[in-house]
PDB file of N, CA and C in Angstrom:
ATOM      1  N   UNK A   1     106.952 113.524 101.186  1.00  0.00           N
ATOM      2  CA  UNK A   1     107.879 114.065 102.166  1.00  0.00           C
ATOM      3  C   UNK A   1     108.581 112.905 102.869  1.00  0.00           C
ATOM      4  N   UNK A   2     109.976 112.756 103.045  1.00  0.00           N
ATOM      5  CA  UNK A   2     110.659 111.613 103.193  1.00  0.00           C
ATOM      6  C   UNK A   2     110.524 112.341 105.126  1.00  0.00           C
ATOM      7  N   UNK A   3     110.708 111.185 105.356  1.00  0.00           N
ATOM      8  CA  UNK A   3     110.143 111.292 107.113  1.00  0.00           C
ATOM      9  C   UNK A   3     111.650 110.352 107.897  1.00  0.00           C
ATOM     10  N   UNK A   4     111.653 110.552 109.185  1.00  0.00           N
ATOM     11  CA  UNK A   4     112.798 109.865 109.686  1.00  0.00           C
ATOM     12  C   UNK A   4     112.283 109.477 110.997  1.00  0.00           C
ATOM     13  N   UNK A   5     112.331 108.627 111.431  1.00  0.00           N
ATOM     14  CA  UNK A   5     112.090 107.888 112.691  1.00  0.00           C
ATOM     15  C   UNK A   5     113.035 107.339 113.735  1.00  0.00           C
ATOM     16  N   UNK A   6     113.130 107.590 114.741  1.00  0.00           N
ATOM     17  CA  UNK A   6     114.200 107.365 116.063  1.00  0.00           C
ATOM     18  C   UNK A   6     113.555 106.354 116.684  1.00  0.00           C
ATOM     19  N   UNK A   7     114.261 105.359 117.329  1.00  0.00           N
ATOM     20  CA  UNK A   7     113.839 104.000 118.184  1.00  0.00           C
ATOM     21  C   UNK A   7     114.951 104.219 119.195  1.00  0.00           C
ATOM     22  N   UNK A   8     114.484 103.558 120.842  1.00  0.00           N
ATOM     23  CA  UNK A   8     114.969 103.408 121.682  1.00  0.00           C
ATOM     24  C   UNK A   8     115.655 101.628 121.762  1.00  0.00           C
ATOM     25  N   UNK A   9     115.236 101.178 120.469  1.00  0.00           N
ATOM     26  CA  UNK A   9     115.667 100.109 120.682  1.00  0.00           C
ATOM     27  C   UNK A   9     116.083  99.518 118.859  1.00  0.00           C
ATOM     28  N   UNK A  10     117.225  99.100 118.514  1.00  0.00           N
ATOM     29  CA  UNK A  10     117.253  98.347 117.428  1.00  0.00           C
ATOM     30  C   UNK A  10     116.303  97.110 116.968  1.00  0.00           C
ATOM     31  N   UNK A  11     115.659  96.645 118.192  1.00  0.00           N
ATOM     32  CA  UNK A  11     114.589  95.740 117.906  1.00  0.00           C
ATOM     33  C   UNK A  11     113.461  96.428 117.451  1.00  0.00           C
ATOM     34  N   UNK A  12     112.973  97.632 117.714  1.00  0.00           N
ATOM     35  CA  UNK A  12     112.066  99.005 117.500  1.00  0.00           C
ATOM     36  C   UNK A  12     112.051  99.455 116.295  1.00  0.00           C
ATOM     37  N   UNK A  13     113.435  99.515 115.593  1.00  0.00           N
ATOM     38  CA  UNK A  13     113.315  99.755 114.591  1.00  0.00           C
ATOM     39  C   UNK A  13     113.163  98.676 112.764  1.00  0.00           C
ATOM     40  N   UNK A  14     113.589  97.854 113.633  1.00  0.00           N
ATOM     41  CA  UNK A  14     113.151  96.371 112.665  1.00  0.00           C
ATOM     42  C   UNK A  14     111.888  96.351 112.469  1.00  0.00           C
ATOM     43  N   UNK A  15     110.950  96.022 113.206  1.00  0.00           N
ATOM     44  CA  UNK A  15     109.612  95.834 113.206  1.00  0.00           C
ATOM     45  C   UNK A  15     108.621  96.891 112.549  1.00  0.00           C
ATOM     46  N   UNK A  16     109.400  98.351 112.882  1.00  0.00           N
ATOM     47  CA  UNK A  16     108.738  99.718 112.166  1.00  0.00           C
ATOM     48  C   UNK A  16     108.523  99.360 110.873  1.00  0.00           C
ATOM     49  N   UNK A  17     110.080  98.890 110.489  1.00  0.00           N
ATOM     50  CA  UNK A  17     110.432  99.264 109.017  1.00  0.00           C
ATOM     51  C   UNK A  17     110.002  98.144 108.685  1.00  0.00           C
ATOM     52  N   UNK A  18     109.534  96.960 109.199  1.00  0.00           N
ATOM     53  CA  UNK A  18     108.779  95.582 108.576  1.00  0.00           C
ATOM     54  C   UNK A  18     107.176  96.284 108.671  1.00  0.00           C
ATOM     55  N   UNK A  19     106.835  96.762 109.578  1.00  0.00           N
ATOM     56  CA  UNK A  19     105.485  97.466 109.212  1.00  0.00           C
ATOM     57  C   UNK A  19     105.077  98.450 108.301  1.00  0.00           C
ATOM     58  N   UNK A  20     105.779  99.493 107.742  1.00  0.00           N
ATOM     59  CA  UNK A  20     105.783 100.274 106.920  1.00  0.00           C
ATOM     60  C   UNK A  20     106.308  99.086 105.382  1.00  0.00           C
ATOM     61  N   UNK A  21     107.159  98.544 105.417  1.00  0.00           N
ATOM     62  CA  UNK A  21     106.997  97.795 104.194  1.00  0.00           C
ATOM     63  C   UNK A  21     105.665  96.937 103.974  1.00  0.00           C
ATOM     64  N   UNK A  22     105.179  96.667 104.608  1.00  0.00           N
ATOM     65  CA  UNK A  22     104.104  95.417 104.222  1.00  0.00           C
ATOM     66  C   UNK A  22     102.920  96.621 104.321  1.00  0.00           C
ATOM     67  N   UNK A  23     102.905  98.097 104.662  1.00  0.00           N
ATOM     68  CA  UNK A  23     102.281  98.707 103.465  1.00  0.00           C
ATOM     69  C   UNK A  23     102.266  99.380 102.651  1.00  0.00           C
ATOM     70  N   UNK A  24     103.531  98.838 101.682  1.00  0.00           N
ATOM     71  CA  UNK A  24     104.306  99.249 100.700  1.00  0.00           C
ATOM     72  C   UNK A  24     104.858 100.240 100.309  1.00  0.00           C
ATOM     73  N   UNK A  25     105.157 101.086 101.516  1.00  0.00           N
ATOM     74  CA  UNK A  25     106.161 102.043 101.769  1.00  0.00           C
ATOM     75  C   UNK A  25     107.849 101.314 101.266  1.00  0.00           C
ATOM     76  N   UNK A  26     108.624 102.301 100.768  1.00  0.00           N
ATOM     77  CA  UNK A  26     109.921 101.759  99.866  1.00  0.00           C
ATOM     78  C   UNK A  26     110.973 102.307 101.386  1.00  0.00           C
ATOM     79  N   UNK A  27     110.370 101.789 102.584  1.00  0.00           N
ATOM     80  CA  UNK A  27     111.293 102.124 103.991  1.00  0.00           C
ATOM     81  C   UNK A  27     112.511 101.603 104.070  1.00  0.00           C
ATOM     82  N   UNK A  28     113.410 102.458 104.612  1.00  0.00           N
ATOM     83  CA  UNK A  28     115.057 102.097 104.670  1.00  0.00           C
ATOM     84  C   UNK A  28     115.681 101.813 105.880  1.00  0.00           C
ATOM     85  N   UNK A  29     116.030 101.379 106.235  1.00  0.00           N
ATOM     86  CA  UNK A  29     116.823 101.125 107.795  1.00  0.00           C
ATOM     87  C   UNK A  29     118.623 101.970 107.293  1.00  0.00           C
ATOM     88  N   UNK A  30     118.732 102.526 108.511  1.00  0.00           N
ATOM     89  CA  UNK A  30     119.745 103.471 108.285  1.00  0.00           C
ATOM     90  C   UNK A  30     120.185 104.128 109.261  1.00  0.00           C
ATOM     91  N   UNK A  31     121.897 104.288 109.296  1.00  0.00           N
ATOM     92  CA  UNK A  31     122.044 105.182 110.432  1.00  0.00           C
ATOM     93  C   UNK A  31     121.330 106.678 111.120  1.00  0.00           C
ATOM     94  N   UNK A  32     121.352 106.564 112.369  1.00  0.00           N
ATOM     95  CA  UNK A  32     120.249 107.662 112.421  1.00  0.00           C
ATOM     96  C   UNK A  32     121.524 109.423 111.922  1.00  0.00           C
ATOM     97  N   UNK A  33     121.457 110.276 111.467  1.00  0.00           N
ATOM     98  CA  UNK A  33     121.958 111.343 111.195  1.00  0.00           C
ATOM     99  C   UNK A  33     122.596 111.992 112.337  1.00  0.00           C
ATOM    100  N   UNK A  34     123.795 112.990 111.790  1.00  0.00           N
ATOM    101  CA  UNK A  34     124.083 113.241 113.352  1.00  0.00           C
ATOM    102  C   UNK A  34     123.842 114.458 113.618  1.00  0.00           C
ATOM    103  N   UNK A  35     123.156 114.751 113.231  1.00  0.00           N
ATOM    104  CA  UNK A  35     122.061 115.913 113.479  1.00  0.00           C
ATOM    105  C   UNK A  35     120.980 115.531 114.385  1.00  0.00           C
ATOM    106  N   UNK A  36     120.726 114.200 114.651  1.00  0.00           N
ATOM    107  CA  UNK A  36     119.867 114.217 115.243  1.00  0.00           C
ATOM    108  C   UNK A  36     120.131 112.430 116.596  1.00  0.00           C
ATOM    109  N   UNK A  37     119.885 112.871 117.544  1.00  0.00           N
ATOM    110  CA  UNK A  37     120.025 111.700 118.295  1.00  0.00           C
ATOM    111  C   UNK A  37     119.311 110.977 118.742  1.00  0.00           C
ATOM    112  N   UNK A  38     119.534 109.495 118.971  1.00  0.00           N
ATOM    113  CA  UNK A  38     119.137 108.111 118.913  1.00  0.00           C
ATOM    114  C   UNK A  38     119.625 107.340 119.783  1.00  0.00           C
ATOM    115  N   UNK A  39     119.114 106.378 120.699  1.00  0.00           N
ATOM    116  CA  UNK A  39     119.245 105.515 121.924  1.00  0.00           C
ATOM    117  C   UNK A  39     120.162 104.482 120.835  1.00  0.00           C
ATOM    118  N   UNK A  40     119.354 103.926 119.944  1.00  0.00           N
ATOM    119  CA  UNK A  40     120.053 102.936 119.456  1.00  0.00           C
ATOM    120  C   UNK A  40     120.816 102.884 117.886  1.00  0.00           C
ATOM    121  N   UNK A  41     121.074 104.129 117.811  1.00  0.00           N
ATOM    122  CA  UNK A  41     121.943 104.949 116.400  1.00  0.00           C
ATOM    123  C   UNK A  41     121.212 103.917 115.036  1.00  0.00           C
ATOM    124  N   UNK A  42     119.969 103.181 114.902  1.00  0.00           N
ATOM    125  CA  UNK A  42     119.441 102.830 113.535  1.00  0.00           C
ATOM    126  C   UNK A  42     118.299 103.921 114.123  1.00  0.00           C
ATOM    127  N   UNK A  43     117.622 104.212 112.312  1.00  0.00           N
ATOM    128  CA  UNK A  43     116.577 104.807 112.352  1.00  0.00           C
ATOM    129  C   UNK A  43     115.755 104.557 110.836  1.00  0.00           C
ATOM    130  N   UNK A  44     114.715 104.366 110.962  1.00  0.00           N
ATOM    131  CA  UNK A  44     114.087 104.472 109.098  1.00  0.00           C
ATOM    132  C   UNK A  44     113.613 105.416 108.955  1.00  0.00           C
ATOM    133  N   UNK A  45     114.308 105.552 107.014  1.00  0.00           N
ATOM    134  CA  UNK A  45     113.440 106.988 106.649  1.00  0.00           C
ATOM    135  C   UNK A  45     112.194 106.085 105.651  1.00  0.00           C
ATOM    136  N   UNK A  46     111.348 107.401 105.479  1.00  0.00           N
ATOM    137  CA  UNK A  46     109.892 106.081 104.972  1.00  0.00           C
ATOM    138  C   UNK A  46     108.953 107.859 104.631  1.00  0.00           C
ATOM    139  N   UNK A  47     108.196 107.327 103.553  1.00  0.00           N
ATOM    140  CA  UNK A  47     107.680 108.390 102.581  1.00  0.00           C
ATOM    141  C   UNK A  47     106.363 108.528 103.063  1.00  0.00           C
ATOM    142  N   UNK A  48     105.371 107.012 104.025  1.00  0.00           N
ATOM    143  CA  UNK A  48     103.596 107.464 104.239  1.00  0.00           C
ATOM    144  C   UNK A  48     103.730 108.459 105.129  1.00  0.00           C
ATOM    145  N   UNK A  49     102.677 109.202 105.370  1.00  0.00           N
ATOM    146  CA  UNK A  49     102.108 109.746 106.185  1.00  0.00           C
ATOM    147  C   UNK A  49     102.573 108.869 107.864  1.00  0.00           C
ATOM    148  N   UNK A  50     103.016 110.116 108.406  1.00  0.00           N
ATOM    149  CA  UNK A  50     103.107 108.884 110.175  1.00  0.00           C
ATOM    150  C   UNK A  50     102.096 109.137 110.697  1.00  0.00           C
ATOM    151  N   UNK A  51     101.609 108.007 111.496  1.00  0.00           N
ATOM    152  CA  UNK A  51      99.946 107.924 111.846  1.00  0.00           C
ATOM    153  C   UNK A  51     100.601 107.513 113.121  1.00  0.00           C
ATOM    154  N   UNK A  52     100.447 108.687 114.432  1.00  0.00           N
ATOM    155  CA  UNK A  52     100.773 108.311 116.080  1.00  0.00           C
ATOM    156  C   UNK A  52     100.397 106.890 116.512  1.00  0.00           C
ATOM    157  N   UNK A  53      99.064 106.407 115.930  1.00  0.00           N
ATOM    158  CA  UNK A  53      99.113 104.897 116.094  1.00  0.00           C
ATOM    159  C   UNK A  53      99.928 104.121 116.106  1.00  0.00           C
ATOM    160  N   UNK A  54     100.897 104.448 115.312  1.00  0.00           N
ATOM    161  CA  UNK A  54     102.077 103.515 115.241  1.00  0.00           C
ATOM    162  C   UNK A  54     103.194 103.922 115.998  1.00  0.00           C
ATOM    163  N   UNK A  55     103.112 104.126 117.047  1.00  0.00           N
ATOM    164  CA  UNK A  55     103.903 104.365 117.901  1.00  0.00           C
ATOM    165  C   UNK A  55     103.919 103.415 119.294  1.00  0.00           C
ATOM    166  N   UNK A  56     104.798 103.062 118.800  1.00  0.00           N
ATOM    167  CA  UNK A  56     104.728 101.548 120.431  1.00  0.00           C
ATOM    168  C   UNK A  56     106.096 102.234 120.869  1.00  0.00           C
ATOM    169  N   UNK A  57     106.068 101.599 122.311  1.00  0.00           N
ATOM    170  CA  UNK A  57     107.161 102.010 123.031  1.00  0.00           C
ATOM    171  C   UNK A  57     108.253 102.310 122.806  1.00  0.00           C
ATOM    172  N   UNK A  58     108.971 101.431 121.456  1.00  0.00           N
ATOM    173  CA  UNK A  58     110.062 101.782 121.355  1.00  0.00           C
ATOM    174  C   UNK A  58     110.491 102.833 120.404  1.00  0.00           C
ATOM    175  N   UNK A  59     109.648 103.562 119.536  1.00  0.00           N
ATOM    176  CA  UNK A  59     109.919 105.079 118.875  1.00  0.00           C
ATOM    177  C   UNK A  59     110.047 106.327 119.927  1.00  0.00           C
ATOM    178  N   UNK A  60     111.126 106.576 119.536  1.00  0.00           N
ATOM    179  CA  UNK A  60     111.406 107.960 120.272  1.00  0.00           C
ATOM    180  C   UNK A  60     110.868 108.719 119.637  1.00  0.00           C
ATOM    181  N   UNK A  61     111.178 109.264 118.566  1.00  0.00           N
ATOM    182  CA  UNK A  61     110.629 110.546 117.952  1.00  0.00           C
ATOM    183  C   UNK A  61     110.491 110.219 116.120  1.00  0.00           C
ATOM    184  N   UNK A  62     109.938 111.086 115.586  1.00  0.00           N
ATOM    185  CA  UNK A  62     109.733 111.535 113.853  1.00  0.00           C
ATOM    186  C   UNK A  62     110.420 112.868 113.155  1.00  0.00           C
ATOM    187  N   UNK A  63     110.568 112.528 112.428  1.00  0.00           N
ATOM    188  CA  UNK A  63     111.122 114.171 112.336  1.00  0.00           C
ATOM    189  C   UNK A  63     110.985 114.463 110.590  1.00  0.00           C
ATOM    190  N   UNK A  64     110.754 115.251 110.118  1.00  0.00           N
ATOM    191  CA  UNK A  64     110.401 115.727 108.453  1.00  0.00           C
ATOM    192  C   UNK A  64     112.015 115.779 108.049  1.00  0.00           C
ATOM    193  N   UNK A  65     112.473 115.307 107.123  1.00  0.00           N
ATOM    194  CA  UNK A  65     113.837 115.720 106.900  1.00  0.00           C
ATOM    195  C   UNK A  65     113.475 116.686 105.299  1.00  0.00           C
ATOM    196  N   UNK A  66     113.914 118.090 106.021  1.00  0.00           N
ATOM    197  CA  UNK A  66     113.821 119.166 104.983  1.00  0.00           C
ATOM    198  C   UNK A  66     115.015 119.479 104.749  1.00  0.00           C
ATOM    199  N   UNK A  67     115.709 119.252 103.109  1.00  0.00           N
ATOM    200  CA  UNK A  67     116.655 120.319 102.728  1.00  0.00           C
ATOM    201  C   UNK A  67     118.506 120.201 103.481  1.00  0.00           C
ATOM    202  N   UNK A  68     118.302 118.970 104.385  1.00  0.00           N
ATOM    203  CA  UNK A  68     119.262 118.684 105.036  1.00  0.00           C
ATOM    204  C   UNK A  68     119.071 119.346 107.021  1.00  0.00           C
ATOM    205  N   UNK A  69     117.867 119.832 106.618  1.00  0.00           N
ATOM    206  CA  UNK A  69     117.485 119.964 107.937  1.00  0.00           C
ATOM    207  C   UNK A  69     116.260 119.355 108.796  1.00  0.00           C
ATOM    208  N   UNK A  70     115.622 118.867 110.334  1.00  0.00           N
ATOM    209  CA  UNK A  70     115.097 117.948 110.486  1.00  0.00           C
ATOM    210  C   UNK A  70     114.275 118.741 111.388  1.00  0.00           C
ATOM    211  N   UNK A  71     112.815 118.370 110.973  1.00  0.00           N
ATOM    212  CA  UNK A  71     111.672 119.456 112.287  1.00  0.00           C
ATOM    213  C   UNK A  71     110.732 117.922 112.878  1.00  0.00           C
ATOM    214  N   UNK A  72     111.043 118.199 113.975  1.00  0.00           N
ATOM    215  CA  UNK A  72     110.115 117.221 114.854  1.00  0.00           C
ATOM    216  C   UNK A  72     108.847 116.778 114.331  1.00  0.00           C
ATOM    217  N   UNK A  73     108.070 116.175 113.730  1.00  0.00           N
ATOM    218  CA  UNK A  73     106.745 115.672 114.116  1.00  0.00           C
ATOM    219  C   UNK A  73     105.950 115.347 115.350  1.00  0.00           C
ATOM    220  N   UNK A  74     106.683 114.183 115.796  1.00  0.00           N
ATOM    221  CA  UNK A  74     106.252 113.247 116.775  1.00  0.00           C
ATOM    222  C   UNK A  74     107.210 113.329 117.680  1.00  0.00           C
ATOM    223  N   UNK A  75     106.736 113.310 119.335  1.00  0.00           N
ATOM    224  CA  UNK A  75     107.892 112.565 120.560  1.00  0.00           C
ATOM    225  C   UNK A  75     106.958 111.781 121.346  1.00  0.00           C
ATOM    226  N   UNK A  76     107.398 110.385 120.942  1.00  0.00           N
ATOM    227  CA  UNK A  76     106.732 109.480 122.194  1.00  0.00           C
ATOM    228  C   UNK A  76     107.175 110.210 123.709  1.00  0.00           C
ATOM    229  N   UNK A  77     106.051 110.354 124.389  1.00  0.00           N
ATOM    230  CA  UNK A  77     105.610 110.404 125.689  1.00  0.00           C
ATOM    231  C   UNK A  77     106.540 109.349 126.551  1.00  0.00           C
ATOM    232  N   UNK A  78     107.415 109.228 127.345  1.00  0.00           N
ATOM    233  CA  UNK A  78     107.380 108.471 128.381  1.00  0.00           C
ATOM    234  C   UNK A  78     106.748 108.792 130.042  1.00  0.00           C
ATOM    235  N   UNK A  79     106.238 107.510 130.015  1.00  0.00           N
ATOM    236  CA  UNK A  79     105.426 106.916 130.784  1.00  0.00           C
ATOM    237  C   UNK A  79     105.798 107.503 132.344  1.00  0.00           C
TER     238      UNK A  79
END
């Protein structure tokens, strides 16, 4: 299931998608869809399983991209 990830920060989303590659996830950096909104309009789509662990401050949200349509997983909490 191809997955999509929102960052509050373009620095947020570099580091995701360097973490999901080094565990050999085939992750993409990419505009975020406009279906769906983003602090800092990049977002990666990425195929593992999302594990809430990996959620540091700067992920906003996850979302399943079905069929051209997008259902929430995850919303980081602010503090």
């Amino acid at each position: 299931m191809d997955q999509i990830a929102t960052f509050y920060t373009h620095f947020g989303a570099l580091q995701f998608h360097k973490r999901l590659k080094s565990q050999g996830d085939q992750a993409v950096l990419m505009p975020v869809p406009r279906k769906l909104s983003a602090s800092c309009g990049t977002c990666v789509r990425f195929t593992l399983p999302f594990d809430p662990a990996w959620a540091g401050e700067d992920l906003e949200a996850v979302y399943a991209a079905e069929e051209g349509t997008y259902r929430l997983l995850f919303e980081n909490q602010e503090e």
